[in-house]
N, C-alpha and C. Protein backbone atom coordinates (compact mmCIF):
# COMPACT_ATOMS: atom_id res chain seq x y z
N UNK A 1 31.15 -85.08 10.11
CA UNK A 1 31.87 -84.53 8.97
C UNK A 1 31.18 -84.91 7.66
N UNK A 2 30.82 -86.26 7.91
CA UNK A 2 30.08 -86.51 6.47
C UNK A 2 28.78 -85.80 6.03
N UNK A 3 28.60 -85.55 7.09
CA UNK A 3 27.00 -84.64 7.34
C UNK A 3 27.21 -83.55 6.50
N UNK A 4 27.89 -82.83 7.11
CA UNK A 4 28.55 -81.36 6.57
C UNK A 4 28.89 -81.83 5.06
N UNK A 5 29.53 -82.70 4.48
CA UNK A 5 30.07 -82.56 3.25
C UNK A 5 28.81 -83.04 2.45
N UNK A 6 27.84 -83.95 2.70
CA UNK A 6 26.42 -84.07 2.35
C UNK A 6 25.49 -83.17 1.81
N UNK A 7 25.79 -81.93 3.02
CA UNK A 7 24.79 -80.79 3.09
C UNK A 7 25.22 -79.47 1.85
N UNK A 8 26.69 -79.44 1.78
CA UNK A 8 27.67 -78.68 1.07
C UNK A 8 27.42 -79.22 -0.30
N UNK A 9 27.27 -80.80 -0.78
CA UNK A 9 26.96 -81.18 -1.61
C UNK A 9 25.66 -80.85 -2.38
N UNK A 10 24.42 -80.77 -1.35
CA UNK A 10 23.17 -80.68 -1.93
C UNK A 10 23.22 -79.23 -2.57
N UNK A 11 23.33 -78.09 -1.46
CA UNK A 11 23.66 -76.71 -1.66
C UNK A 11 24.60 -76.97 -3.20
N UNK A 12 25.21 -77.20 -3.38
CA UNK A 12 25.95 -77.15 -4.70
C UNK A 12 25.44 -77.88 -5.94
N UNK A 13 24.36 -79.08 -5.77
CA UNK A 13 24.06 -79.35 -6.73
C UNK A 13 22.51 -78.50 -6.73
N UNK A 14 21.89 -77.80 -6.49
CA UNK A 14 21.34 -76.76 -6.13
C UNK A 14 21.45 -75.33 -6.87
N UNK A 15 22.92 -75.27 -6.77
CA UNK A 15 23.25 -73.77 -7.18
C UNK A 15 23.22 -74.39 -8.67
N UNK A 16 24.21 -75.65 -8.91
CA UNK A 16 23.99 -76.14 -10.65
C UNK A 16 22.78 -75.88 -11.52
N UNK A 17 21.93 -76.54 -10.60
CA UNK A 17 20.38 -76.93 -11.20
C UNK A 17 20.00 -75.82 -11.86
N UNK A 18 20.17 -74.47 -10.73
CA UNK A 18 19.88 -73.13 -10.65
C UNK A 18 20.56 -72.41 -11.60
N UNK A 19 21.53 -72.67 -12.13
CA UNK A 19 22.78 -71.86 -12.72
C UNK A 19 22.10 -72.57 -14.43
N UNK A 20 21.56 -73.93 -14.56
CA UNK A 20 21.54 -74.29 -15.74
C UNK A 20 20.02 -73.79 -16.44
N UNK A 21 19.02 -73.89 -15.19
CA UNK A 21 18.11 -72.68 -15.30
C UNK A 21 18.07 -71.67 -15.90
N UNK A 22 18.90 -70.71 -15.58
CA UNK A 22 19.08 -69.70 -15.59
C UNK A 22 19.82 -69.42 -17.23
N UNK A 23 20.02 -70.40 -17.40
CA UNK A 23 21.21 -70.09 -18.87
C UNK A 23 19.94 -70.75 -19.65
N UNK A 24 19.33 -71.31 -19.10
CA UNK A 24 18.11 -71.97 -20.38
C UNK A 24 16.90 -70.35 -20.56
N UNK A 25 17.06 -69.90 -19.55
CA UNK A 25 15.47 -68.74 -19.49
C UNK A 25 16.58 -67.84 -20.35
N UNK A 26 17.46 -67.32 -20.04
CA UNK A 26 18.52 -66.18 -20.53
C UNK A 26 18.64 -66.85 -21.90
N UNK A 27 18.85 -68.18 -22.33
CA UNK A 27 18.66 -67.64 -23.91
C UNK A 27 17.24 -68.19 -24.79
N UNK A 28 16.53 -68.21 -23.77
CA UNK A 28 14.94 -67.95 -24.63
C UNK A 28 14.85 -66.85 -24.53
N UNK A 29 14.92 -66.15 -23.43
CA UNK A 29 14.98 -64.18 -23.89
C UNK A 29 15.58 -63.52 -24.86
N UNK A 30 17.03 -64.15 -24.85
CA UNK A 30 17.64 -63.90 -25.78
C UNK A 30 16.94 -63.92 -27.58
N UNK A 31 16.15 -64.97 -27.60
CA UNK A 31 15.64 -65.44 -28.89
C UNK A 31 14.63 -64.31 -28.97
N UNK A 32 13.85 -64.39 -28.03
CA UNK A 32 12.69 -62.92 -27.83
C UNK A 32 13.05 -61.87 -28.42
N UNK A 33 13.97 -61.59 -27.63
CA UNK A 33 14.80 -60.17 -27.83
C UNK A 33 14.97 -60.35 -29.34
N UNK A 34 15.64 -61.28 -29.54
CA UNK A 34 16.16 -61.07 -31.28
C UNK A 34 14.82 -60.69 -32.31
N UNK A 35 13.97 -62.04 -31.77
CA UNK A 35 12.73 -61.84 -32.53
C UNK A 35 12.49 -60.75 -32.65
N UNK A 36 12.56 -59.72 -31.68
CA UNK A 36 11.44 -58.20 -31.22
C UNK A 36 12.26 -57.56 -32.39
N UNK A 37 13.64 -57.38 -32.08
CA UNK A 37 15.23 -56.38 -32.69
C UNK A 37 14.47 -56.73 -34.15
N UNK A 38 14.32 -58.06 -34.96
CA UNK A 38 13.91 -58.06 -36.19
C UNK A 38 12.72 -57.50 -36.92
N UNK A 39 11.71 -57.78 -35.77
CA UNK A 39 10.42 -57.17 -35.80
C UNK A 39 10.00 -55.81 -35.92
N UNK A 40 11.21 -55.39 -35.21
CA UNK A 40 11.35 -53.83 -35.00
C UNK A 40 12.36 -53.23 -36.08
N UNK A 41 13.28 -53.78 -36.84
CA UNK A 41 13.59 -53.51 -38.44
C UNK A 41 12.91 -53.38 -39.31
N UNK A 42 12.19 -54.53 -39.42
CA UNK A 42 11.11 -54.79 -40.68
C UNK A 42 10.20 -53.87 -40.66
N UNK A 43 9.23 -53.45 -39.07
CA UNK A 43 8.74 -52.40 -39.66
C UNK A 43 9.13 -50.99 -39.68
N UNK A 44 10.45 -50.44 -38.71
CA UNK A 44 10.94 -49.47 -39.46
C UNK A 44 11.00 -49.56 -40.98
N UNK A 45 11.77 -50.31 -41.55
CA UNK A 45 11.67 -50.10 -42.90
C UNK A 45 11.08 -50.49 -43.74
N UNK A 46 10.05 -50.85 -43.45
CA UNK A 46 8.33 -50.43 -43.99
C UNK A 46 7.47 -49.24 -44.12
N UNK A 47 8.17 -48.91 -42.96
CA UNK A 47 8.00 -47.25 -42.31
C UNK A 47 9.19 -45.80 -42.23
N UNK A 48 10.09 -46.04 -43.63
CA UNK A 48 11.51 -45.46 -43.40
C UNK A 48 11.25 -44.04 -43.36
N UNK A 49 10.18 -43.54 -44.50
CA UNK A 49 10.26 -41.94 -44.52
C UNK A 49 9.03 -41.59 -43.16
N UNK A 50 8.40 -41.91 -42.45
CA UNK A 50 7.27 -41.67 -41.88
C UNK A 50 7.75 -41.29 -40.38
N UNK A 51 6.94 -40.49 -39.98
CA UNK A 51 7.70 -39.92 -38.69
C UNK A 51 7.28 -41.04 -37.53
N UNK A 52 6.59 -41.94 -38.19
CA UNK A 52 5.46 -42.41 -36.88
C UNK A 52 6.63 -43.92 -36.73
N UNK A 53 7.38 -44.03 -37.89
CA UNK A 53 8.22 -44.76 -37.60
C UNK A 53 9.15 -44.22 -36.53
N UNK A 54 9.52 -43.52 -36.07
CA UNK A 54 10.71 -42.64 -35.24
C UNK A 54 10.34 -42.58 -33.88
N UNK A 55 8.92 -42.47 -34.01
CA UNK A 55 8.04 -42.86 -32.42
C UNK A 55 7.93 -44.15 -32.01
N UNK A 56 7.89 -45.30 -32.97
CA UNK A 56 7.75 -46.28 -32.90
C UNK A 56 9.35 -47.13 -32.63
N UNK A 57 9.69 -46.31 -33.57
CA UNK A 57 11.62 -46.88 -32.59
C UNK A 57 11.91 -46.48 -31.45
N UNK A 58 11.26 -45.06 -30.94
CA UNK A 58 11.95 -44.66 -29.80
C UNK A 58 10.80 -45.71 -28.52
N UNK A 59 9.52 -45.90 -29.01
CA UNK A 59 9.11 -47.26 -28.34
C UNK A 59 9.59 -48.11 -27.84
N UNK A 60 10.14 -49.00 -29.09
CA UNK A 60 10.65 -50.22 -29.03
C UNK A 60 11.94 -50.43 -27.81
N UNK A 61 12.77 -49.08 -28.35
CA UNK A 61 13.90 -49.18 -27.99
C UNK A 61 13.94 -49.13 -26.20
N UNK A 62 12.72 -48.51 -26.07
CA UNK A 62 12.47 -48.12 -24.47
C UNK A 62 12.07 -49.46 -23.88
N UNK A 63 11.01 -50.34 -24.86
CA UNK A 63 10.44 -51.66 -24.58
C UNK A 63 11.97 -52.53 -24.22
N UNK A 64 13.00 -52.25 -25.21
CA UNK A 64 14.08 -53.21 -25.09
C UNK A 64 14.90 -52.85 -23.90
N UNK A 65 14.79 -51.75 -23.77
CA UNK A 65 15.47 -51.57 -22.30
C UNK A 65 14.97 -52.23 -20.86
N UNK A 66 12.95 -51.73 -20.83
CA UNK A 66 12.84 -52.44 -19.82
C UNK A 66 12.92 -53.85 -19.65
N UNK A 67 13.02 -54.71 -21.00
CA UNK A 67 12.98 -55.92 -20.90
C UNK A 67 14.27 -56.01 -20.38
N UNK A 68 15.67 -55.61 -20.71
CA UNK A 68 16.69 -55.80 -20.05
C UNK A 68 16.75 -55.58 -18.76
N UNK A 69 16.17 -54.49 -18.39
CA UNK A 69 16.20 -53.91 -16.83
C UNK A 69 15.44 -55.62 -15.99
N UNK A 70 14.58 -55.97 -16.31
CA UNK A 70 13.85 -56.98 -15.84
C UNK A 70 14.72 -58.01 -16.05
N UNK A 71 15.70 -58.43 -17.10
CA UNK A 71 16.34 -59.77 -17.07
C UNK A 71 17.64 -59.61 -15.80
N UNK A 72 17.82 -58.61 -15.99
CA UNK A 72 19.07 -57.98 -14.75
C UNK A 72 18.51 -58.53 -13.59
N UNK A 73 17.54 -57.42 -13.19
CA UNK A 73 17.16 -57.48 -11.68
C UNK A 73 16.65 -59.07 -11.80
N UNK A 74 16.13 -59.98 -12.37
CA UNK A 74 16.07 -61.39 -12.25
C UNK A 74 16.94 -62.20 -11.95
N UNK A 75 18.19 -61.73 -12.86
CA UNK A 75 19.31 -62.52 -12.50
C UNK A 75 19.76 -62.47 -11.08
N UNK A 76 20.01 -61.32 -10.99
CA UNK A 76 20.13 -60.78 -9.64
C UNK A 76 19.71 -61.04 -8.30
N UNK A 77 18.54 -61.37 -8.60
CA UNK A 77 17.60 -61.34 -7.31
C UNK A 77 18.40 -63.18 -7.55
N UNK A 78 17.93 -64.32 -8.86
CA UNK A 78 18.14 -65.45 -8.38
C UNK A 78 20.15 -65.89 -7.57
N UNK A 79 20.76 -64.76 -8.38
CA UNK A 79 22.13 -65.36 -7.82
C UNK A 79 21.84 -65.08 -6.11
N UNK A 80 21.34 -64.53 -5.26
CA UNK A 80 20.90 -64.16 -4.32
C UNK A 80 20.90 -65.61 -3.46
């Protein structure tokens, strides 16, 4: 019995370790992300009347998606 509650123990301090991981990478992305979101203001509106700004948002905005798509399926795969 003690075995079992040993083993239940490790597995759980395991999933912690993993779980505190996971909240440390998720908000350095987070900071990324912000960085990019600001990066991607400043030079829109550097670039407000210019069309090449409008290409360059619809860029970004695609960049910010796959970066999300990738933090998902990460999470995902680690709650696994």
């Amino acid at each position: 019995m003690q075995e079992r509650i040993k083993a239940l123990e490790s597995v759980v301090e395991k999933y912690i370790r993993l779980v505190k991981e996971l909240k440390l990478e998720n908000s350095e992305f987070k900071a990324k992300l912000k960085h990019m979101e600001l990066e991607n203001q400043a030079l829109l509106k550097s670039r407000a009347g210019d069309s090449d700004a409008k290409k360059i948002k619809i860029f970004m905005l695609k960049r910010l998606a796959k970066i999300n798509e990738k933090l998902d399926k990460e999470i995902r795969n680690r709650q696994k």
